[in-house]
PDB file of N, CA and C in Angstrom:
ATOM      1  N   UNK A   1     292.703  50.762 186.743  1.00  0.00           N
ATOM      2  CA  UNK A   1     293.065  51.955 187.488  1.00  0.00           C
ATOM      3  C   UNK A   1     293.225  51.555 188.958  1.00  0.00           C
ATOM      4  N   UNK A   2     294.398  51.688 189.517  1.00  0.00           N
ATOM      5  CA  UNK A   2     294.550  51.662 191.251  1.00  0.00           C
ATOM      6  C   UNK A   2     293.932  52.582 191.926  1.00  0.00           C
ATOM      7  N   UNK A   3     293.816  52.203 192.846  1.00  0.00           N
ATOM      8  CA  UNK A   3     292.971  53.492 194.302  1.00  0.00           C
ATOM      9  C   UNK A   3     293.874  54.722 194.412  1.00  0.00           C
ATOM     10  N   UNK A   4     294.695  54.557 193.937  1.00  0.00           N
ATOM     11  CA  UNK A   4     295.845  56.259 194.008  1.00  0.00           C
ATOM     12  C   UNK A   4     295.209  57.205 192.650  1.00  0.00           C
ATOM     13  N   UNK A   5     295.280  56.184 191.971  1.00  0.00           N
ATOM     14  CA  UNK A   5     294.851  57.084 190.645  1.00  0.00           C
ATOM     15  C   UNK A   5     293.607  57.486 190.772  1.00  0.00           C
ATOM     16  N   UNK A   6     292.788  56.765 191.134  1.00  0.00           N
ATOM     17  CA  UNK A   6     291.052  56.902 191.297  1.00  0.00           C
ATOM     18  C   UNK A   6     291.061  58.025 192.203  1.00  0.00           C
ATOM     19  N   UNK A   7     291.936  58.146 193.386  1.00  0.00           N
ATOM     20  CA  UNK A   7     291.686  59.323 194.051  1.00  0.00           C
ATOM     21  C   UNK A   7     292.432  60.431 193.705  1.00  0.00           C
ATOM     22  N   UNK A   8     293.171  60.437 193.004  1.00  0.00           N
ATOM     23  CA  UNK A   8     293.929  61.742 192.150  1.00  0.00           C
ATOM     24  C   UNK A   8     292.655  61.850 191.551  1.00  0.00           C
ATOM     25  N   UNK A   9     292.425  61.418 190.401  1.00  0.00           N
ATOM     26  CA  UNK A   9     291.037  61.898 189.927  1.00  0.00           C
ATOM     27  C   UNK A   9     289.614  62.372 190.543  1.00  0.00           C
ATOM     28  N   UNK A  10     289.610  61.487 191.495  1.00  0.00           N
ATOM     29  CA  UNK A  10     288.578  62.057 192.205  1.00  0.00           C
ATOM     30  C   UNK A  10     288.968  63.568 192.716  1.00  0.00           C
ATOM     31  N   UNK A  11     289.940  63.907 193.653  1.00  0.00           N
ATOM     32  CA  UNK A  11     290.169  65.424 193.545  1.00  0.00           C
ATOM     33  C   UNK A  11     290.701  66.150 192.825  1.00  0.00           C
ATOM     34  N   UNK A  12     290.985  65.765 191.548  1.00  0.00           N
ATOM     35  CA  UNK A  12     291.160  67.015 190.582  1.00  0.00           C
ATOM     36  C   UNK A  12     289.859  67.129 189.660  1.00  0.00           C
ATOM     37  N   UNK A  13     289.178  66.310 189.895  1.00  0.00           N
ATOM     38  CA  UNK A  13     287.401  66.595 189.328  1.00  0.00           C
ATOM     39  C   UNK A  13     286.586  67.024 190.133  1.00  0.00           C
ATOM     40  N   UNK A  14     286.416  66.814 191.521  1.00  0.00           N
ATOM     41  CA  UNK A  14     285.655  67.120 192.220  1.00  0.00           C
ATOM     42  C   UNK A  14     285.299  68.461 192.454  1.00  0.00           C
ATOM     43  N   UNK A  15     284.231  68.819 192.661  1.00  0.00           N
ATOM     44  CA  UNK A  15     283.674  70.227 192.686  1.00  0.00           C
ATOM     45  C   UNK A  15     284.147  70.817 194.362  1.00  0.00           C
ATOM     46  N   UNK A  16     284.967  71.886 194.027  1.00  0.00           N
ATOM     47  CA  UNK A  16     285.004  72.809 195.417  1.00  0.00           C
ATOM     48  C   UNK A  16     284.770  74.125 195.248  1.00  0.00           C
ATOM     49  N   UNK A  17     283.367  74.304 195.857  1.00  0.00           N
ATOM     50  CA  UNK A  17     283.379  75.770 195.711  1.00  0.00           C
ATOM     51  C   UNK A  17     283.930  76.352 197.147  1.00  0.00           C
ATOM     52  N   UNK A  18     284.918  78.003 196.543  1.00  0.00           N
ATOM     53  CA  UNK A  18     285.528  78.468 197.206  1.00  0.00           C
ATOM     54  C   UNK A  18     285.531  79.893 198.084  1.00  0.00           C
ATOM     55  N   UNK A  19     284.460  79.986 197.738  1.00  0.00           N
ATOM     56  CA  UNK A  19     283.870  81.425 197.936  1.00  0.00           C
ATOM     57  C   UNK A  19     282.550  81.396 198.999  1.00  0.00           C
ATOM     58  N   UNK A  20     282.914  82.222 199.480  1.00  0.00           N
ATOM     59  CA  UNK A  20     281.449  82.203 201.047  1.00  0.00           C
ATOM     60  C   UNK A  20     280.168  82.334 199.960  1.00  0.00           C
ATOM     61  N   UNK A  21     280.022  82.949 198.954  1.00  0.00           N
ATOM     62  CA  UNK A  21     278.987  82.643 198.479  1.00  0.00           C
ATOM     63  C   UNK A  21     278.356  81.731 197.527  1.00  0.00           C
ATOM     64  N   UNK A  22     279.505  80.698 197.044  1.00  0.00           N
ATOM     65  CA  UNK A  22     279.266  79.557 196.708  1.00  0.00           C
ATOM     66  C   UNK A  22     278.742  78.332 197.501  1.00  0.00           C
ATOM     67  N   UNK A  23     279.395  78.296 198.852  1.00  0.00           N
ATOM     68  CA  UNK A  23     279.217  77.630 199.604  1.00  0.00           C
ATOM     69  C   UNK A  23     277.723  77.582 200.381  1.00  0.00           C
ATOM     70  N   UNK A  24     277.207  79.227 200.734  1.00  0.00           N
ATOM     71  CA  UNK A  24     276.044  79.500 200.823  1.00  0.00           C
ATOM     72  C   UNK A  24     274.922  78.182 200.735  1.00  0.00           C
ATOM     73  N   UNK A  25     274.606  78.634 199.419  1.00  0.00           N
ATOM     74  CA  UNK A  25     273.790  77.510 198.988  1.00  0.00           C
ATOM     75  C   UNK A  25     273.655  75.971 199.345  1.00  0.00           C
ATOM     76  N   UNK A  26     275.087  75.391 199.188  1.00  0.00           N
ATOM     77  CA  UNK A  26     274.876  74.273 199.865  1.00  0.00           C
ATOM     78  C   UNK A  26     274.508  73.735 201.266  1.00  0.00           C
ATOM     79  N   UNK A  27     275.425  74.987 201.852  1.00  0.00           N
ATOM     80  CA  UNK A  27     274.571  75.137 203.513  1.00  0.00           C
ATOM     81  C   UNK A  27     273.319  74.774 203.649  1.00  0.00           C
ATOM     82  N   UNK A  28     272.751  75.685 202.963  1.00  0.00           N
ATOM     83  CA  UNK A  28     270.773  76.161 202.706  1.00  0.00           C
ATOM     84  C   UNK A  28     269.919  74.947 202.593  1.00  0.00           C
ATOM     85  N   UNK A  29     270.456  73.501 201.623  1.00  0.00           N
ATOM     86  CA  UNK A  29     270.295  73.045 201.255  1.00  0.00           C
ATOM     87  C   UNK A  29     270.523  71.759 202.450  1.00  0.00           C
ATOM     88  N   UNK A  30     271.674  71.610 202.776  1.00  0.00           N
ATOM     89  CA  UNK A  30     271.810  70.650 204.231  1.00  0.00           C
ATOM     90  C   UNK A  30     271.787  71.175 205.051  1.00  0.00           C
ATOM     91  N   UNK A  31     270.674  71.786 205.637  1.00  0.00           N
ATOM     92  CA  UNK A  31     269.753  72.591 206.581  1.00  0.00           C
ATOM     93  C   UNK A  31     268.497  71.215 206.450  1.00  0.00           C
ATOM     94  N   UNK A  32     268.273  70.780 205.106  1.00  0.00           N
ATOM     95  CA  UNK A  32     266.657  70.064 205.107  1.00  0.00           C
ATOM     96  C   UNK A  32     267.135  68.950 205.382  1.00  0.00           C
ATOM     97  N   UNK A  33     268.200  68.537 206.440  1.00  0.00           N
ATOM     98  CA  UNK A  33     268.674  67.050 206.410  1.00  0.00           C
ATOM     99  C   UNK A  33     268.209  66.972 207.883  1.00  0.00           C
ATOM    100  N   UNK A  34     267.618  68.252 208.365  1.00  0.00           N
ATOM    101  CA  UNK A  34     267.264  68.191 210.196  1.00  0.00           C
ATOM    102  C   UNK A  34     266.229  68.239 210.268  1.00  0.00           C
ATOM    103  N   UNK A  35     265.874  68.251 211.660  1.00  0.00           N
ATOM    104  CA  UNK A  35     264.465  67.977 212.392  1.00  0.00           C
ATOM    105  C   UNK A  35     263.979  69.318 212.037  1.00  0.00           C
ATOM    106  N   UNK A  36     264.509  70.273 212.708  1.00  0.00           N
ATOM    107  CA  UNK A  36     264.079  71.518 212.368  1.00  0.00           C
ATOM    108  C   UNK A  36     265.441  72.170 211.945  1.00  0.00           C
ATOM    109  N   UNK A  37     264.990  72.397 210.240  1.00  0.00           N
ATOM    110  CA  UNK A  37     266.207  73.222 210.006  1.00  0.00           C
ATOM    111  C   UNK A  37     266.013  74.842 210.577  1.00  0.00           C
ATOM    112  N   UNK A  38     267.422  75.309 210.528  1.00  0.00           N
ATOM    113  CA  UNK A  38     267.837  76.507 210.702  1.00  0.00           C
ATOM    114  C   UNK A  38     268.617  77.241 209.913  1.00  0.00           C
ATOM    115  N   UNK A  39     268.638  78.193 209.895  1.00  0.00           N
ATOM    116  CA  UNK A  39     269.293  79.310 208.857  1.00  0.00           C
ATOM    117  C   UNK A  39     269.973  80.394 209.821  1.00  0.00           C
ATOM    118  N   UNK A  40     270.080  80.266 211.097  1.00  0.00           N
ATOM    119  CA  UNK A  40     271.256  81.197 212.099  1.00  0.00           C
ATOM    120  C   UNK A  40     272.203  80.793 211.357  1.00  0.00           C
ATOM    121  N   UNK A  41     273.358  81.715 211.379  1.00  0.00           N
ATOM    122  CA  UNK A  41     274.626  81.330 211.330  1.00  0.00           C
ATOM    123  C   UNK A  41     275.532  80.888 210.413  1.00  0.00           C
ATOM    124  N   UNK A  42     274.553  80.836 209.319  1.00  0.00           N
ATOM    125  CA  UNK A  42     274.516  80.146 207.604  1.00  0.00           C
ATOM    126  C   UNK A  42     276.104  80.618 206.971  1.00  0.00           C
ATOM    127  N   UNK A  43     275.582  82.220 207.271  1.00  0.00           N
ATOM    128  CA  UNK A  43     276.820  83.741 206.462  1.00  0.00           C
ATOM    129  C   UNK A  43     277.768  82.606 206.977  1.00  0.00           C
ATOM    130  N   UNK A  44     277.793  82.994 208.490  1.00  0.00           N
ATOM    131  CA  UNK A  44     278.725  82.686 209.103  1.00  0.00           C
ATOM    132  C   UNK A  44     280.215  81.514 208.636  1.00  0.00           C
ATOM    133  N   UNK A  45     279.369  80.674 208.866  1.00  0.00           N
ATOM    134  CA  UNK A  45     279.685  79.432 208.248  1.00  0.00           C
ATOM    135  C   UNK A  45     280.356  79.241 207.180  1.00  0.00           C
ATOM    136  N   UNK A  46     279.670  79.787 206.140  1.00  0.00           N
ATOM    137  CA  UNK A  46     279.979  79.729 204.806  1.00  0.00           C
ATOM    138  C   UNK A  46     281.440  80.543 204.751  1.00  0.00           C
ATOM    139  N   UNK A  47     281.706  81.738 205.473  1.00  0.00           N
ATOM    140  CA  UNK A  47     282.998  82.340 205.524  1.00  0.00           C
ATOM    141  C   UNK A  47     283.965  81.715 206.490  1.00  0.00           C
ATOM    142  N   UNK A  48     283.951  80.504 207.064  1.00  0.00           N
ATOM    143  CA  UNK A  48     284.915  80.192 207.648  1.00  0.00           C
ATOM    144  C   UNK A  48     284.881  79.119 206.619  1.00  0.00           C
ATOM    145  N   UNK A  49     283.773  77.989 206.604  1.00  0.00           N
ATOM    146  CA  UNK A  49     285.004  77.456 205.480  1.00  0.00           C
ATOM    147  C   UNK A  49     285.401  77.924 203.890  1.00  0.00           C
ATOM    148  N   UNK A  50     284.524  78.777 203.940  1.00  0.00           N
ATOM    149  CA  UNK A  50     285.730  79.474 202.557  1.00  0.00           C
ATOM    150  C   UNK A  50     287.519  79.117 203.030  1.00  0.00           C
ATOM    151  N   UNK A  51     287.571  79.444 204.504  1.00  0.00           N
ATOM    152  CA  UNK A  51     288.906  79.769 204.922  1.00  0.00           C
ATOM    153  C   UNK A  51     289.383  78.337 205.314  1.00  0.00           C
ATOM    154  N   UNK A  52     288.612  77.387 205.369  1.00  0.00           N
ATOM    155  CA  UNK A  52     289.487  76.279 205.709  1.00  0.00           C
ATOM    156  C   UNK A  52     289.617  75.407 204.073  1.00  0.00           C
ATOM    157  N   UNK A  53     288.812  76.038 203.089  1.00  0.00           N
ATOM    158  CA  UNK A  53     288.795  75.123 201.498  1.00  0.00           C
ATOM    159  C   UNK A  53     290.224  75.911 201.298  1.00  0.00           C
ATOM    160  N   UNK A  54     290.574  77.193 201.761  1.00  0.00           N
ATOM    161  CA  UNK A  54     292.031  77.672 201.027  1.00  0.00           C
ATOM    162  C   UNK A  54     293.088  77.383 201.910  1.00  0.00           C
ATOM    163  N   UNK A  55     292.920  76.497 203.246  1.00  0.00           N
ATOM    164  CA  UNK A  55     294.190  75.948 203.496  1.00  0.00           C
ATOM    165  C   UNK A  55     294.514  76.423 204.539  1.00  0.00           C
ATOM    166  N   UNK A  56     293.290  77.169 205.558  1.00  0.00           N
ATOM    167  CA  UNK A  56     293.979  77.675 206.750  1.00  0.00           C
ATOM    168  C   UNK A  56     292.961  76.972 207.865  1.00  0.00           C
ATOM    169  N   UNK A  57     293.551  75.643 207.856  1.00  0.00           N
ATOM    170  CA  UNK A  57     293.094  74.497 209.107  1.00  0.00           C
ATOM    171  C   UNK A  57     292.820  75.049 210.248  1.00  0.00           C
ATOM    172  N   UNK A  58     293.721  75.926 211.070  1.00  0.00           N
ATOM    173  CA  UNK A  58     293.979  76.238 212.171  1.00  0.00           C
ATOM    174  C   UNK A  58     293.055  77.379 212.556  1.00  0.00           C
ATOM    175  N   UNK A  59     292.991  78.210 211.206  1.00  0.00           N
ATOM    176  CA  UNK A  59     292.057  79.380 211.728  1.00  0.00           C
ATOM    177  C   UNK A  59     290.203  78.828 211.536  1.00  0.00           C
ATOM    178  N   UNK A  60     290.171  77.736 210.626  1.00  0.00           N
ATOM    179  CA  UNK A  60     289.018  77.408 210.605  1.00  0.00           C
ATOM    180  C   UNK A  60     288.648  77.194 211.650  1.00  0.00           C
ATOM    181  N   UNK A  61     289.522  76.283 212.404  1.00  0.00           N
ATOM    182  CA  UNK A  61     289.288  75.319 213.499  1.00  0.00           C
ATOM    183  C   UNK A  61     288.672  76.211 214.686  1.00  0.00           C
ATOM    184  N   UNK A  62     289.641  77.493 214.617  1.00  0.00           N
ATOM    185  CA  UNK A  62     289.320  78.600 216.005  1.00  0.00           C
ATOM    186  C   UNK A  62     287.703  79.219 215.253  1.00  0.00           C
ATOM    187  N   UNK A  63     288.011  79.299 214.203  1.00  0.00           N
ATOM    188  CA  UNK A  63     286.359  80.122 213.841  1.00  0.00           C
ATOM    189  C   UNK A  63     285.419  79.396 213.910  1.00  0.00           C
ATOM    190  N   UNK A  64     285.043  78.126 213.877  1.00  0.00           N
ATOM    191  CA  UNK A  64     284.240  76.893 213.922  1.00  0.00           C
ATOM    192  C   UNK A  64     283.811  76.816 215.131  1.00  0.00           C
ATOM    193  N   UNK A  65     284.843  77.051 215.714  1.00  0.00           N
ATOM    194  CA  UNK A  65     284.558  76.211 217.309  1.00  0.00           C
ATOM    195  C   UNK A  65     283.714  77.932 217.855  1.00  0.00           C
ATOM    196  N   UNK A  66     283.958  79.064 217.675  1.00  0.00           N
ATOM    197  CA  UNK A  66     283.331  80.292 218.132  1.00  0.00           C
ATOM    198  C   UNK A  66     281.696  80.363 217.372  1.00  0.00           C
ATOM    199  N   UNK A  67     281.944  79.320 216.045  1.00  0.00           N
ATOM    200  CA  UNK A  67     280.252  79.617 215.319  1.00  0.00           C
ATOM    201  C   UNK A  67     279.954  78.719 216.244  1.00  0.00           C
ATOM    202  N   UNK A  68     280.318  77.516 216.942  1.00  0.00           N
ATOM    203  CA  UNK A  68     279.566  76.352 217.191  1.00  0.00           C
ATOM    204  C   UNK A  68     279.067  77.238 219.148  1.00  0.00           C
ATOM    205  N   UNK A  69     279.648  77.602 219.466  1.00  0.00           N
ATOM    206  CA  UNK A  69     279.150  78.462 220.687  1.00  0.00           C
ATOM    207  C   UNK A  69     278.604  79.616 220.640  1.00  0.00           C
ATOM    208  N   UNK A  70     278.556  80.050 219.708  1.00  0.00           N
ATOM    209  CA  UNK A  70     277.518  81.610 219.283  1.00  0.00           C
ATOM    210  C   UNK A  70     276.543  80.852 218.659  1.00  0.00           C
ATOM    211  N   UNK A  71     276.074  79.586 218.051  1.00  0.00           N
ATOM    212  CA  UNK A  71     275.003  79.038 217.563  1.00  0.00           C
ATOM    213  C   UNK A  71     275.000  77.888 217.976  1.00  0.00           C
ATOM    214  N   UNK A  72     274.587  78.110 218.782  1.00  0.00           N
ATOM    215  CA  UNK A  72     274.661  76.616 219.876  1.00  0.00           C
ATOM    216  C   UNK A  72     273.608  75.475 219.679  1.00  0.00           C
ATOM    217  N   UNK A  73     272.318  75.977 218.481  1.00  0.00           N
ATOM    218  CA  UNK A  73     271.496  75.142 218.269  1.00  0.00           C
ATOM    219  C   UNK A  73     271.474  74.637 216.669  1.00  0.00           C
ATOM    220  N   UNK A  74     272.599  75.025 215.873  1.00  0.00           N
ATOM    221  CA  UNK A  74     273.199  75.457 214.378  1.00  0.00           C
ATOM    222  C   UNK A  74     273.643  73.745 214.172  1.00  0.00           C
ATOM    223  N   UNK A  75     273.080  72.416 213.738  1.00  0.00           N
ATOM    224  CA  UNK A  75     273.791  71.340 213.397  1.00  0.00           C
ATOM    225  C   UNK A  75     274.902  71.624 213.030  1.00  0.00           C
ATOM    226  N   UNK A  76     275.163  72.384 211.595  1.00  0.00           N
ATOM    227  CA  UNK A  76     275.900  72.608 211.130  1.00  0.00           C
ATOM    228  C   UNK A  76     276.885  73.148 211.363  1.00  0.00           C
ATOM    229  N   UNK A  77     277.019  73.906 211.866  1.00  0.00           N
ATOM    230  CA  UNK A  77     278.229  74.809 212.763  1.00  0.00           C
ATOM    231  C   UNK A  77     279.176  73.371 213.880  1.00  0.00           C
ATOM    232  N   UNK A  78     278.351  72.427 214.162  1.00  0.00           N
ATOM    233  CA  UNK A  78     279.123  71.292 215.083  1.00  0.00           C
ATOM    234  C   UNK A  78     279.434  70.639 214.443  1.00  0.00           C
ATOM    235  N   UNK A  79     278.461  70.236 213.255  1.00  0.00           N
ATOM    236  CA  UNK A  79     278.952  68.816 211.974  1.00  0.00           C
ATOM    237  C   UNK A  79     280.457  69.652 211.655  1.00  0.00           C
ATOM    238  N   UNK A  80     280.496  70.782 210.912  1.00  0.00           N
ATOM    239  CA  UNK A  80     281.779  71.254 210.247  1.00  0.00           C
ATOM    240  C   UNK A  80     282.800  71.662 211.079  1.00  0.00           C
ATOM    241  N   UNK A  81     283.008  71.979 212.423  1.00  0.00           N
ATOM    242  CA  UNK A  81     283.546  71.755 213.396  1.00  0.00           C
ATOM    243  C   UNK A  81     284.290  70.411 213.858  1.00  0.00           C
ATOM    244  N   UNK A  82     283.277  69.038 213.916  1.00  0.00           N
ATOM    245  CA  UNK A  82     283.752  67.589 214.488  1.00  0.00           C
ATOM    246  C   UNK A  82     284.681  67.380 212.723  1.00  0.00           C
ATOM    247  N   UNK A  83     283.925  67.817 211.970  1.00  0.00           N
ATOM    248  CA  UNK A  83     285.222  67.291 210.759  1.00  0.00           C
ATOM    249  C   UNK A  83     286.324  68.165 210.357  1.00  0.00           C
ATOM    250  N   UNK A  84     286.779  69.369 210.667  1.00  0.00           N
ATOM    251  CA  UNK A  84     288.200  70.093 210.996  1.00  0.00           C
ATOM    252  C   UNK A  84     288.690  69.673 212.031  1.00  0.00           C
ATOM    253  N   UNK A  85     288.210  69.364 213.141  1.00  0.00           N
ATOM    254  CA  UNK A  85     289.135  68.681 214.350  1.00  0.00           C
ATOM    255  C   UNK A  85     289.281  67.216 214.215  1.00  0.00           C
ATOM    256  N   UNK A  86     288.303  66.605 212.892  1.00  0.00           N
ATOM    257  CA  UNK A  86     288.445  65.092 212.894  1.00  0.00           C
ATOM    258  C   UNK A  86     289.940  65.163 211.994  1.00  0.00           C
ATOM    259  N   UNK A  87     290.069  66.208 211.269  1.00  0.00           N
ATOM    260  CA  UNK A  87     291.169  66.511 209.936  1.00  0.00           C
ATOM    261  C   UNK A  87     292.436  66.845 210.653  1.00  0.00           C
ATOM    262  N   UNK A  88     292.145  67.564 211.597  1.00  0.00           N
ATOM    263  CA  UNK A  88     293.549  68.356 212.198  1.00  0.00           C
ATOM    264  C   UNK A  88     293.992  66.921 213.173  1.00  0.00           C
ATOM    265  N   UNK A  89     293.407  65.867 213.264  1.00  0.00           N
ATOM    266  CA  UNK A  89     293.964  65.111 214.342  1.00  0.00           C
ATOM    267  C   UNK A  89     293.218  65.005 215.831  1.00  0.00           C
ATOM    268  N   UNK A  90     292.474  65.756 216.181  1.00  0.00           N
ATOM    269  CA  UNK A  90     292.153  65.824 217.330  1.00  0.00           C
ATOM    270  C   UNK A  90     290.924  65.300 217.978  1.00  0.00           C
ATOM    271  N   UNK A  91     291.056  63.912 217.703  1.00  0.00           N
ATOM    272  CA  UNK A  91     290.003  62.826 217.780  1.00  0.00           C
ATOM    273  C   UNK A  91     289.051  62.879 219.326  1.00  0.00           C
ATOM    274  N   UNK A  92     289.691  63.661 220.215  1.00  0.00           N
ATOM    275  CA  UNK A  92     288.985  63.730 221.678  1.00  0.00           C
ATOM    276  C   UNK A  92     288.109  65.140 221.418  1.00  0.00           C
ATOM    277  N   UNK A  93     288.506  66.105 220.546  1.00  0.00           N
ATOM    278  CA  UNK A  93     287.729  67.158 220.500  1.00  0.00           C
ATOM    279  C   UNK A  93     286.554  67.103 219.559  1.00  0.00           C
ATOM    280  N   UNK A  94     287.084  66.036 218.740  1.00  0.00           N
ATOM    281  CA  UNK A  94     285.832  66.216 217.998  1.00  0.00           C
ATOM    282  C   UNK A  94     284.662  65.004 217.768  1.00  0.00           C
ATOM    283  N   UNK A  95     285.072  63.935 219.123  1.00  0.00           N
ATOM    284  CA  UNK A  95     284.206  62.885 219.791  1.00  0.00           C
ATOM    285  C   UNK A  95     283.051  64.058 220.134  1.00  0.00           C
ATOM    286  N   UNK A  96     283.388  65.325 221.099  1.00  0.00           N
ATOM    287  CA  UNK A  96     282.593  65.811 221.685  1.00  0.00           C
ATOM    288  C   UNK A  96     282.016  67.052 221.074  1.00  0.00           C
ATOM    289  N   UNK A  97     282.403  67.283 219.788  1.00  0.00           N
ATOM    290  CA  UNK A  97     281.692  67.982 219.004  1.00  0.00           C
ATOM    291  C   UNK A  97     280.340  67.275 218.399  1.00  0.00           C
ATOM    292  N   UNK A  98     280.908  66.002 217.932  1.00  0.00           N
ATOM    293  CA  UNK A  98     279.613  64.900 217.117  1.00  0.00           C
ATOM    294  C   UNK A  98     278.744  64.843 218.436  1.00  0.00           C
ATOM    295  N   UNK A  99     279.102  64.803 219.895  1.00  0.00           N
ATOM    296  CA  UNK A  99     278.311  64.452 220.940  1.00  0.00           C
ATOM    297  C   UNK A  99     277.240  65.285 221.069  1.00  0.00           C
ATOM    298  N   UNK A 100     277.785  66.632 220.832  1.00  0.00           N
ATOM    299  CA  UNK A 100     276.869  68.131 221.254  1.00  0.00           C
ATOM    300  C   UNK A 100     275.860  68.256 219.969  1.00  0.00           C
ATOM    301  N   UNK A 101     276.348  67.488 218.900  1.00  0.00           N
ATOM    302  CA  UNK A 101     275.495  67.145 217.178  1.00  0.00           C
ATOM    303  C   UNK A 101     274.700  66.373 217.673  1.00  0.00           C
ATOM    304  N   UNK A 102     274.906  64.996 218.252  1.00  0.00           N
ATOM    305  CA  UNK A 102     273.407  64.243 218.495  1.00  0.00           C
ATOM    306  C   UNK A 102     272.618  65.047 219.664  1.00  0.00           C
ATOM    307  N   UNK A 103     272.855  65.787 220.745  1.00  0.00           N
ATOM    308  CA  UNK A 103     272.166  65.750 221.263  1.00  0.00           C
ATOM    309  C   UNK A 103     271.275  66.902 220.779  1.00  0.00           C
ATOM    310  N   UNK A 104     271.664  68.070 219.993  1.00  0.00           N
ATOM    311  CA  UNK A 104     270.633  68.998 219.368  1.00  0.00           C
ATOM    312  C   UNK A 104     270.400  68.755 218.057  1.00  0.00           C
ATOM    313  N   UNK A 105     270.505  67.595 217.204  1.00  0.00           N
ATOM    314  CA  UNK A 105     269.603  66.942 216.436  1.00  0.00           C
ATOM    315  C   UNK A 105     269.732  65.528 216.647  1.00  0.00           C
ATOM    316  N   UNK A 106     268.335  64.887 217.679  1.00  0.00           N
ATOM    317  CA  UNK A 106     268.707  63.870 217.807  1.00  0.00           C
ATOM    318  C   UNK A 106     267.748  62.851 217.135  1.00  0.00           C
ATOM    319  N   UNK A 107     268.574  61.879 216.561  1.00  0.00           N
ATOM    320  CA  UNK A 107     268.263  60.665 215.740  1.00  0.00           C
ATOM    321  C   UNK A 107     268.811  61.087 214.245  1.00  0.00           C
ATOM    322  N   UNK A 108     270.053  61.737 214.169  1.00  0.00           N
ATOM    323  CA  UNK A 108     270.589  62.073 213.082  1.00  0.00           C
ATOM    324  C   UNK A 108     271.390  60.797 212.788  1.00  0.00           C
ATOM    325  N   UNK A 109     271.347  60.329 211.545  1.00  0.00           N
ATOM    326  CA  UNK A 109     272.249  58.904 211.028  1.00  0.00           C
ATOM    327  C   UNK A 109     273.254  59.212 210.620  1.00  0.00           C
ATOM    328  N   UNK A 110     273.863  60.857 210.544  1.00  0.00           N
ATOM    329  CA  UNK A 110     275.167  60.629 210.449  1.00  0.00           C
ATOM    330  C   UNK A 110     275.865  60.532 211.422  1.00  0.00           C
ATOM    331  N   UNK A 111     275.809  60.832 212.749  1.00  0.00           N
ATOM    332  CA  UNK A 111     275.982  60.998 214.281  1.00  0.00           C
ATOM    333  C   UNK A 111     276.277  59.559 214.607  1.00  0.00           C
ATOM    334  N   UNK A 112     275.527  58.623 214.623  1.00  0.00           N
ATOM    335  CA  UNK A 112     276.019  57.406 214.570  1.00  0.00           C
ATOM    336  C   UNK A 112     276.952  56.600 213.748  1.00  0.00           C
ATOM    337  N   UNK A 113     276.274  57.014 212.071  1.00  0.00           N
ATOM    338  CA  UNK A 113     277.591  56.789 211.342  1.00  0.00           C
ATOM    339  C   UNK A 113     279.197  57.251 211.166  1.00  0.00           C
ATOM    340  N   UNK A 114     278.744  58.357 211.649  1.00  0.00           N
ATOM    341  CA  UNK A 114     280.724  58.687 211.872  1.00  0.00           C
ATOM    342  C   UNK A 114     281.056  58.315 213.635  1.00  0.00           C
TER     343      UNK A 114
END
């Protein structure tokens, strides 16, 4: 099997849930990957990317970036933020999204790793 095929398969198997309340949960769940998790902003979240799993990049991007400043202490709201602007192209905006991620959870290993 080539790497084209492996990744066709990989996304036509892969699990996407599409619904703010599917997504929920997983939120909830990478919340326990922080220093101190949080649960602000969770709903929130979960209904914008509902809206960026069905294909609307642009509006995620504007709703992301408004959770990530109405929850300014929310990892999550900046992690899913630096990776729609890492997706849309916009590698200077979302240097300084991962930036505003280490500094309100700091010693996070994905922060360094991406």
């Amino acid at each position: 099997m080539n790497r084209e095929a492996f990744e066709r398969l990989v996304g036509e198997t892969a699990y996407h849930p599409t619904t703010p309340e599917a997504i929920l949960p997983e939120l909830e769940r990478q919340t326990l990957y922080h220093l101190e998790p949080r649960r602000e902003g969770l709903e929130d979240l979960a209904d914008a990317l509902a809206r960026a799993f069905a294909g609307s990049l642009g509006e995620a991007e504007r709703l992301l970036a408004g959770l990530a400043s109405q929850y300014r202490e929310q990892p999550l709201c900046h992690y899913y933020l630096f990776a729609v602007q890492r997706q849309a192209g916009d590698v200077a905006a979302a240097k300084q999204s991962l930036g505003h991620l280490g500094r309100i959870d700091p010693g996070d290993p994905m922060v360094d790793l991406l």
